[in-house]
PDB file of N, CA and C in Angstrom:
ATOM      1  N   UNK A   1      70.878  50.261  65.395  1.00  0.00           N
ATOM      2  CA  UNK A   1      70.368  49.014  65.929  1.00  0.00           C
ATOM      3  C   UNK A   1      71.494  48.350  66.720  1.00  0.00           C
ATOM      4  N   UNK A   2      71.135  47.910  67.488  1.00  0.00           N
ATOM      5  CA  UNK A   2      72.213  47.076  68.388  1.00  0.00           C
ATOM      6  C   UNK A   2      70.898  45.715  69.546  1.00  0.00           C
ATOM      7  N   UNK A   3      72.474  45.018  68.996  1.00  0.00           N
ATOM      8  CA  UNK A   3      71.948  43.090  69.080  1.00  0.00           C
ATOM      9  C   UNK A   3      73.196  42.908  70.303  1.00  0.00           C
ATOM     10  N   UNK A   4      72.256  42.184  71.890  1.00  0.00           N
ATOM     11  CA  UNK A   4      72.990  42.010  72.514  1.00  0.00           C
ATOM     12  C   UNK A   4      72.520  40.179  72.445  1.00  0.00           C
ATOM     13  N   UNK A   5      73.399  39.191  73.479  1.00  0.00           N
ATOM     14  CA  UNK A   5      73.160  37.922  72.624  1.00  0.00           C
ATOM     15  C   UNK A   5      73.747  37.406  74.811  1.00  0.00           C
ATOM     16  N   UNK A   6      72.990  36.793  75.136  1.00  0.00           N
ATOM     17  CA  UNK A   6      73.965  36.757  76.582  1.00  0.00           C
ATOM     18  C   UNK A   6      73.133  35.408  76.982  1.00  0.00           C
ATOM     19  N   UNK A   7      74.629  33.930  77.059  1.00  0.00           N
ATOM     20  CA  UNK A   7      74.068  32.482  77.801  1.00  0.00           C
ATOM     21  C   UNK A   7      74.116  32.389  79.402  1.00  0.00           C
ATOM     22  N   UNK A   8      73.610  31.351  79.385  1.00  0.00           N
ATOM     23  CA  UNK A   8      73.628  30.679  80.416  1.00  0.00           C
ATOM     24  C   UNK A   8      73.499  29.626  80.767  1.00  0.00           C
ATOM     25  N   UNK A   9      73.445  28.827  81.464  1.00  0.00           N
ATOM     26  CA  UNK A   9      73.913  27.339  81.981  1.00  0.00           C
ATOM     27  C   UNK A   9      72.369  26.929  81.269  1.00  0.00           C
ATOM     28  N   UNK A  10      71.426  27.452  81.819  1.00  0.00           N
ATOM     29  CA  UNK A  10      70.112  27.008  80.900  1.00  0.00           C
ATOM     30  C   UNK A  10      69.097  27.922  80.304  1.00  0.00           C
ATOM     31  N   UNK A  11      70.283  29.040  79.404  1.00  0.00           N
ATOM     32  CA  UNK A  11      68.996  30.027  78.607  1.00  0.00           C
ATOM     33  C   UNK A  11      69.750  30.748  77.745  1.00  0.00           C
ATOM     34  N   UNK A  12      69.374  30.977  76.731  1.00  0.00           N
ATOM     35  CA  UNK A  12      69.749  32.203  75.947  1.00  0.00           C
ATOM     36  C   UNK A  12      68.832  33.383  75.669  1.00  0.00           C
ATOM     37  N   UNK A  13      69.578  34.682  75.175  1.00  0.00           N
ATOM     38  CA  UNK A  13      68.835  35.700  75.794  1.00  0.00           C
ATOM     39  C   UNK A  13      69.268  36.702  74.495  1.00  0.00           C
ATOM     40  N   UNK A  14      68.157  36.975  74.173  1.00  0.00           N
ATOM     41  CA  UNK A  14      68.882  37.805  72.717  1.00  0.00           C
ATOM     42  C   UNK A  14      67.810  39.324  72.823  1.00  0.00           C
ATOM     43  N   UNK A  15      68.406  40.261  73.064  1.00  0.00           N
ATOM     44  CA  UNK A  15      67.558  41.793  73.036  1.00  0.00           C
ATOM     45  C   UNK A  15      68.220  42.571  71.590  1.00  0.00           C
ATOM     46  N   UNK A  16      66.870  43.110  71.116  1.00  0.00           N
ATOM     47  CA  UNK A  16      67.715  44.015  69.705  1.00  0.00           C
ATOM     48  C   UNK A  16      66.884  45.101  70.378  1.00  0.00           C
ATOM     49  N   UNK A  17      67.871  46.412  70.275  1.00  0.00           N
ATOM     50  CA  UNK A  17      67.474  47.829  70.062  1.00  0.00           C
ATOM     51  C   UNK A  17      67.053  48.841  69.038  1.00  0.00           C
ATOM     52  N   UNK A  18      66.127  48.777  68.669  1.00  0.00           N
ATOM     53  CA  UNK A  18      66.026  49.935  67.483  1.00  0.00           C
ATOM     54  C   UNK A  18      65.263  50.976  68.092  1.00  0.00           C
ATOM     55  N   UNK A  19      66.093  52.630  67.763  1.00  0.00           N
ATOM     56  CA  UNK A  19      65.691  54.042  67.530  1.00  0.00           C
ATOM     57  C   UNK A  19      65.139  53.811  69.388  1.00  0.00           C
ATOM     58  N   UNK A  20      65.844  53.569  70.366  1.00  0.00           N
ATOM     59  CA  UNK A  20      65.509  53.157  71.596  1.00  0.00           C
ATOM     60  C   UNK A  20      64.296  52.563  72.407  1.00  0.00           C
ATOM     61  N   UNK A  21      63.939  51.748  71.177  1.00  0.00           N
ATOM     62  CA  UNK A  21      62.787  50.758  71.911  1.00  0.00           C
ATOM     63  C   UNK A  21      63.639  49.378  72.224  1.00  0.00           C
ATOM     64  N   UNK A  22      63.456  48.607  73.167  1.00  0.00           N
ATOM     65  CA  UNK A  22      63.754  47.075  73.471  1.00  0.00           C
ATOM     66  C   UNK A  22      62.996  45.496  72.991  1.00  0.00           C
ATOM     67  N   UNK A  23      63.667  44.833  72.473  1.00  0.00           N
ATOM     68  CA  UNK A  23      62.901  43.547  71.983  1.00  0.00           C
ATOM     69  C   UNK A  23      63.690  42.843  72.660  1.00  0.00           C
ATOM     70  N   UNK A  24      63.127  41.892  73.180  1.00  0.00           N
ATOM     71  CA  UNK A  24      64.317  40.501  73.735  1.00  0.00           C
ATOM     72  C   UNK A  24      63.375  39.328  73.544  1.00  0.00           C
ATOM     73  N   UNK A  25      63.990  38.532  73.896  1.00  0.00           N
ATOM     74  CA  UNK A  25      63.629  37.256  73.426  1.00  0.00           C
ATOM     75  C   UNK A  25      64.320  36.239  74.659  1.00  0.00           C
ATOM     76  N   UNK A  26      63.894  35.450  75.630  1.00  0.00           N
ATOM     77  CA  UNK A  26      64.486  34.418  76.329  1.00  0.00           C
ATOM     78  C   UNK A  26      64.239  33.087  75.928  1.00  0.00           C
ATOM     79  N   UNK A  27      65.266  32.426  75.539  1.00  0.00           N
ATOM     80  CA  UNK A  27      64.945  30.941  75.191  1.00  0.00           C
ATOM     81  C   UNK A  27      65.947  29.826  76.458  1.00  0.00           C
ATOM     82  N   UNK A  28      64.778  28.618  76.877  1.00  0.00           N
ATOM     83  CA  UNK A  28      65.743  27.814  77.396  1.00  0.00           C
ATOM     84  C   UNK A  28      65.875  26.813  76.734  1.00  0.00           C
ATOM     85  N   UNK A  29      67.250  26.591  76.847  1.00  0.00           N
ATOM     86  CA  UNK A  29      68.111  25.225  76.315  1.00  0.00           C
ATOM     87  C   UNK A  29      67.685  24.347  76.616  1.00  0.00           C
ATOM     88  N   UNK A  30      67.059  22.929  75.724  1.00  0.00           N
ATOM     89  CA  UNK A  30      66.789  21.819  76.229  1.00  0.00           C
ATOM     90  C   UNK A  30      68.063  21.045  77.088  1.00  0.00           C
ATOM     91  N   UNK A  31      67.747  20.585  78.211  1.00  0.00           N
ATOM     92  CA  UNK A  31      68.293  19.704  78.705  1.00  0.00           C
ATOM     93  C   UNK A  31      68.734  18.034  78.366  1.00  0.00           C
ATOM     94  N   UNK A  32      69.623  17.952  77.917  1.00  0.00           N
ATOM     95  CA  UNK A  32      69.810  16.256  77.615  1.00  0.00           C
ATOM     96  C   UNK A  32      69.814  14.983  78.539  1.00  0.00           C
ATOM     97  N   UNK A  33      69.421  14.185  78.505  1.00  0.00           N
ATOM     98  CA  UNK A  33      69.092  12.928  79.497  1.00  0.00           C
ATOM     99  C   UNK A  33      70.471  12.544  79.501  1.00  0.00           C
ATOM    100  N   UNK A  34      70.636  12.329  80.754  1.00  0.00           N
ATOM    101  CA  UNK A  34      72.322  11.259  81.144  1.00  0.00           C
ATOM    102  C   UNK A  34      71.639  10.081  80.668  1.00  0.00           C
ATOM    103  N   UNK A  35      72.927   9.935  79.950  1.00  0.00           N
ATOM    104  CA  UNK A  35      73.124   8.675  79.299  1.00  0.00           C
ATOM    105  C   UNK A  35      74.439   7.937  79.867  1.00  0.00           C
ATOM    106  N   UNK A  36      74.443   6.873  80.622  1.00  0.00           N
ATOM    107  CA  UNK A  36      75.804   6.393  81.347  1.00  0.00           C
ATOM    108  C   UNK A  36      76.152   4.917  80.606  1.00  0.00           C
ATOM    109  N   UNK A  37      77.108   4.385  81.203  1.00  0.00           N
ATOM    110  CA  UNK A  37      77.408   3.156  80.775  1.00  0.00           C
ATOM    111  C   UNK A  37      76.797   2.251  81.295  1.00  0.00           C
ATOM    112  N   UNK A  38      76.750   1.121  80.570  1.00  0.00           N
ATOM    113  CA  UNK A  38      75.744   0.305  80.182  1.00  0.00           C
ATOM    114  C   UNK A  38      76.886  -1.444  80.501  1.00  0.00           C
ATOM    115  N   UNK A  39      76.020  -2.126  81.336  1.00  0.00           N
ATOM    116  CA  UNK A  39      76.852  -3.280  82.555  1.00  0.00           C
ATOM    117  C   UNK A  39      77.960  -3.703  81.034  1.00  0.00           C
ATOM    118  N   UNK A  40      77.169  -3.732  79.845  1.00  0.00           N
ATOM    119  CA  UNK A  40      78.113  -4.818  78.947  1.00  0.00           C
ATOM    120  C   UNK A  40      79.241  -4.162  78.435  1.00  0.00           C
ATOM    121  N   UNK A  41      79.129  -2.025  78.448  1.00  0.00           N
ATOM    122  CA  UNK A  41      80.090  -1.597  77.841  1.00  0.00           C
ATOM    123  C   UNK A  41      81.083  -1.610  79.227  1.00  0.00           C
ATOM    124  N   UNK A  42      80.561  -1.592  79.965  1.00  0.00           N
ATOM    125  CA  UNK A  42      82.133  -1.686  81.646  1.00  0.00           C
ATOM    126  C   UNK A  42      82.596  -2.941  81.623  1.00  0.00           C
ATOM    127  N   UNK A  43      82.216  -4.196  81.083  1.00  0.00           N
ATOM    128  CA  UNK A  43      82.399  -5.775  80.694  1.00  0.00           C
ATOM    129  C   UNK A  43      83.275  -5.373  79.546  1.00  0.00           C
ATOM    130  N   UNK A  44      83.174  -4.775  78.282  1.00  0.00           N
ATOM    131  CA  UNK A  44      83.924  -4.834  77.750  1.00  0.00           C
ATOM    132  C   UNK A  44      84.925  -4.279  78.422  1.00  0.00           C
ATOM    133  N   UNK A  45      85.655  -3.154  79.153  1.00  0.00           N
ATOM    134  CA  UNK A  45      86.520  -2.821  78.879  1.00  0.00           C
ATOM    135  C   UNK A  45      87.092  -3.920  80.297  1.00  0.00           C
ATOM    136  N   UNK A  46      85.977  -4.326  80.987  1.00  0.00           N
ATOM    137  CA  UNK A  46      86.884  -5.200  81.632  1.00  0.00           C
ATOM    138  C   UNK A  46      87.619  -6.193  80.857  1.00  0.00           C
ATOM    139  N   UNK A  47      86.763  -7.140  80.424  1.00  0.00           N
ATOM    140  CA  UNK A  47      87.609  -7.970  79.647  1.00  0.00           C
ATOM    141  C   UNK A  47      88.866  -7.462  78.693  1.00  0.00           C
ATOM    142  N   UNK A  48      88.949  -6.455  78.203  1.00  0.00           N
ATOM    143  CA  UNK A  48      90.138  -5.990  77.514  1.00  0.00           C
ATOM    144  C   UNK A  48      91.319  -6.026  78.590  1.00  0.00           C
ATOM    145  N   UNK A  49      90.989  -5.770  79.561  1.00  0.00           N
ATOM    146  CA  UNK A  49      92.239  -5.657  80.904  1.00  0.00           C
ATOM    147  C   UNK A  49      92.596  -6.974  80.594  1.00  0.00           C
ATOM    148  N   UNK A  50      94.381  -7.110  80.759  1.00  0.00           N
ATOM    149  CA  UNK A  50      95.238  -8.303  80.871  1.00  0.00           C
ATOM    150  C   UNK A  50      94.685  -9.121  82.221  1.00  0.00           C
ATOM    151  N   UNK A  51      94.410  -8.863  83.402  1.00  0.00           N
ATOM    152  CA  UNK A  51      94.289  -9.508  84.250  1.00  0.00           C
ATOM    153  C   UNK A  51      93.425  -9.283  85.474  1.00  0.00           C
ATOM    154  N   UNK A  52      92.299  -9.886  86.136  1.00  0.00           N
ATOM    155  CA  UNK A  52      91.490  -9.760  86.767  1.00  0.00           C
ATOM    156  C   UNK A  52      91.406  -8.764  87.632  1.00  0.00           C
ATOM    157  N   UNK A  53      92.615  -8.610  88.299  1.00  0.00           N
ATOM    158  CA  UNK A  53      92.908  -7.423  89.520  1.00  0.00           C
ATOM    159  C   UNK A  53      92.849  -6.205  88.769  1.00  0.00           C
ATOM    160  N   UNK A  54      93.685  -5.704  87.788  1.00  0.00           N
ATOM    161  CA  UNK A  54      93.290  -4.670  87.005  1.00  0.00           C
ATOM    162  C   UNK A  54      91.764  -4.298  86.397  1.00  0.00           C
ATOM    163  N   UNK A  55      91.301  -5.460  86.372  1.00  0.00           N
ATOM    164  CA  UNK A  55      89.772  -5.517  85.495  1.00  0.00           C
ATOM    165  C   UNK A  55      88.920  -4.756  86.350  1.00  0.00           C
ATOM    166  N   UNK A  56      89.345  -5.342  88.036  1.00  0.00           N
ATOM    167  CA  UNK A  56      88.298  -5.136  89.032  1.00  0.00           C
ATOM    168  C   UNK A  56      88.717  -3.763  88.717  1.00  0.00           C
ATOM    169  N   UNK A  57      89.894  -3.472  88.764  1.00  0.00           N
ATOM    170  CA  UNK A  57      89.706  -1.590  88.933  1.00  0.00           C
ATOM    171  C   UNK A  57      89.199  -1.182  88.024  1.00  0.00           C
ATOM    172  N   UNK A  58      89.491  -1.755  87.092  1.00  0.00           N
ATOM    173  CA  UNK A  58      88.912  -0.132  85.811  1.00  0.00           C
ATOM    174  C   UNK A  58      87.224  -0.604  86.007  1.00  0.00           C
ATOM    175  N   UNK A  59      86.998  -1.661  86.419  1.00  0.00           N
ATOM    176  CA  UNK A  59      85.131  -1.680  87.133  1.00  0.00           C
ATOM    177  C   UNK A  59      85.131  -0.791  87.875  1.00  0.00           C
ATOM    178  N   UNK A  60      85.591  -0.562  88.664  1.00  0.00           N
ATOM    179  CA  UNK A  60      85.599   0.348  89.543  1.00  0.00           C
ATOM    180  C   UNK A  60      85.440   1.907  89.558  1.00  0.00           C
ATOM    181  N   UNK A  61      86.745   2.364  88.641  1.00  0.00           N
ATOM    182  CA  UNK A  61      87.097   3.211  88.272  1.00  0.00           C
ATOM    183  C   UNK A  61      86.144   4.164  87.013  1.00  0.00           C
ATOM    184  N   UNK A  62      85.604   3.165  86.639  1.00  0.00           N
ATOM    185  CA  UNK A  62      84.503   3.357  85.510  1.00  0.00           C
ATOM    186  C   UNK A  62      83.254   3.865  86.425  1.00  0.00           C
ATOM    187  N   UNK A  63      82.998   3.228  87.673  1.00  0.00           N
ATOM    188  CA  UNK A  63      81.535   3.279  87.978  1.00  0.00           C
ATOM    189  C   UNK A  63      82.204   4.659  88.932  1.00  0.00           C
ATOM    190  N   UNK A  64      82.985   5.087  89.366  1.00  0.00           N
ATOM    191  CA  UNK A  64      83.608   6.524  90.062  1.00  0.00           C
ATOM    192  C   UNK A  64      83.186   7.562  89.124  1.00  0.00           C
ATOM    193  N   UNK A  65      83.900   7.110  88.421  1.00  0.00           N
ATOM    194  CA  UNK A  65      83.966   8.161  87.095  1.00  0.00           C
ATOM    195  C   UNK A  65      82.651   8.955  86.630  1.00  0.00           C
ATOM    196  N   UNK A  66      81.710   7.501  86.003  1.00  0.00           N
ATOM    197  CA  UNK A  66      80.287   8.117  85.816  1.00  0.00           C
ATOM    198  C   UNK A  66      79.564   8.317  86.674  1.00  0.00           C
ATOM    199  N   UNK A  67      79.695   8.100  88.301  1.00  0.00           N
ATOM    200  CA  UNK A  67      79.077   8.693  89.231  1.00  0.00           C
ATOM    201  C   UNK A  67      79.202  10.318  89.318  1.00  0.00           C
ATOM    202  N   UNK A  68      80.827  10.409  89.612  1.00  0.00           N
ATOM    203  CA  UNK A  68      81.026  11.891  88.932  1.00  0.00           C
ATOM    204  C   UNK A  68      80.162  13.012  87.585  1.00  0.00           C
ATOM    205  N   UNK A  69      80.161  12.047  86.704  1.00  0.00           N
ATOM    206  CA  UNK A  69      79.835  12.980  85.530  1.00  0.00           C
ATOM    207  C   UNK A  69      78.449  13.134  85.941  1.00  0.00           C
ATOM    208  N   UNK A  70      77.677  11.860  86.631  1.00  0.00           N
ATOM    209  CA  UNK A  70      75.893  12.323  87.027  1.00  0.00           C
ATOM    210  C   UNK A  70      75.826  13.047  87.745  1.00  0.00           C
ATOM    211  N   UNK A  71      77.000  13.184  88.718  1.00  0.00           N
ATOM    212  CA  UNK A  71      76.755  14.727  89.921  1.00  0.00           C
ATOM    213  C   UNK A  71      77.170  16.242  88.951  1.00  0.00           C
ATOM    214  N   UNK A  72      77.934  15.807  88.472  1.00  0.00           N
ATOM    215  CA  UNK A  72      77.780  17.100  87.760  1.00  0.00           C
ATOM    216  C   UNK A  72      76.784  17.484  86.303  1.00  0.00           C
ATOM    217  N   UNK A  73      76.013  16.508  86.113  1.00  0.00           N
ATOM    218  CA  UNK A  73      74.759  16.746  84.838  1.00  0.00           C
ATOM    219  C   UNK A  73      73.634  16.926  85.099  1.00  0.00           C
ATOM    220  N   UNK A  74      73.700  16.992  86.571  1.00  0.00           N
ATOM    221  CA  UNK A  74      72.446  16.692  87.178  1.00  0.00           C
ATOM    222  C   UNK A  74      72.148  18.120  87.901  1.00  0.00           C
TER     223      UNK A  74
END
Protein backbone atom coordinates (compact mmCIF):
# COMPACT_ATOMS: atom_id res chain seq x y z
CA UNK A 1 0.00 0.00 0.00
CA UNK A 2 1.32 3.34 -0.56
CA UNK A 3 -0.28 6.85 0.69
CA UNK A 4 0.73 9.85 -1.32
CA UNK A 5 -0.58 13.23 0.58
CA UNK A 6 0.25 16.52 -1.89
CA UNK A 7 -1.05 20.64 -0.83
CA UNK A 8 -1.77 23.42 -2.27
CA UNK A 9 -2.52 27.02 -1.88
CA UNK A 10 -6.29 25.79 -1.97
CA UNK A 11 -6.52 21.85 -1.85
CA UNK A 12 -5.37 18.82 -0.46
CA UNK A 13 -4.97 15.72 -2.28
CA UNK A 14 -4.56 12.35 -0.72
CA UNK A 15 -4.30 9.02 -3.28
CA UNK A 16 -3.78 5.45 -1.54
CA UNK A 17 -2.57 2.53 -3.72
CA UNK A 18 -3.48 -0.92 -3.03
CA UNK A 19 -2.30 -4.27 -5.12
CA UNK A 20 -2.27 -1.37 -8.12
CA UNK A 21 -5.61 0.08 -8.05
CA UNK A 22 -5.85 4.11 -7.30
CA UNK A 23 -8.10 5.92 -4.64
CA UNK A 24 -7.67 9.66 -4.22
CA UNK A 25 -9.52 11.93 -2.62
CA UNK A 26 -9.39 16.00 -3.41
CA UNK A 27 -10.36 18.28 -0.68
CA UNK A 28 -10.48 22.18 -0.77
CA UNK A 29 -9.36 24.23 2.06
CA UNK A 30 -11.83 26.60 3.36
CA UNK A 31 -10.89 30.01 2.77
CA UNK A 32 -10.87 32.53 5.77
CA UNK A 33 -12.50 36.06 5.58
CA UNK A 34 -9.91 39.07 5.99
CA UNK A 35 -10.34 40.32 8.98
CA UNK A 36 -8.42 43.92 9.18
CA UNK A 37 -8.19 46.58 11.68
CA UNK A 38 -10.83 48.14 13.02
CA UNK A 39 -10.80 52.58 13.10
CA UNK A 40 -10.65 52.14 17.20
CA UNK A 41 -7.80 49.42 17.17
CA UNK A 42 -5.46 52.06 14.68
CA UNK A 43 -6.81 54.88 17.49
CA UNK A 44 -5.44 52.88 19.94
CA UNK A 45 -2.17 52.50 18.82
CA UNK A 46 -2.34 56.00 17.79
CA UNK A 47 -2.93 57.31 20.97
CA UNK A 48 -0.15 55.15 22.55
CA UNK A 49 2.34 57.25 20.22
CA UNK A 50 4.15 60.06 22.41
CA UNK A 51 3.27 62.66 19.90
CA UNK A 52 0.91 63.57 17.10
CA UNK A 53 3.42 63.55 14.14
CA UNK A 54 4.45 60.05 15.02
CA UNK A 55 0.70 59.06 15.62
CA UNK A 56 -0.07 60.35 12.07
CA UNK A 57 2.50 57.79 10.89
CA UNK A 58 1.89 54.72 12.53
CA UNK A 59 -1.99 55.78 11.04
CA UNK A 60 -0.52 55.59 8.23
CA UNK A 61 1.74 52.95 8.36
CA UNK A 62 -0.96 50.70 9.80
CA UNK A 63 -3.41 51.41 6.90
CA UNK A 64 -0.06 50.45 4.26
CA UNK A 65 0.49 47.59 6.04
CA UNK A 66 -3.09 46.05 6.01
CA UNK A 67 -3.57 47.17 2.55
CA UNK A 68 -0.65 44.91 1.86
CA UNK A 69 -1.79 41.89 3.80
CA UNK A 70 -5.48 42.30 1.69
CA UNK A 71 -3.44 42.16 -1.59
CA UNK A 72 -1.91 39.32 -0.63
CA UNK A 73 -5.20 37.28 1.05
CA UNK A 74 -7.06 38.06 -1.55
Amino acid sequence: MTIRISFSDKTVRVAVEINGAIESAITELPQRKWVGLTVEEIGDIYNDTPTAKVGQFVMRLARAIEAKLKEKNT
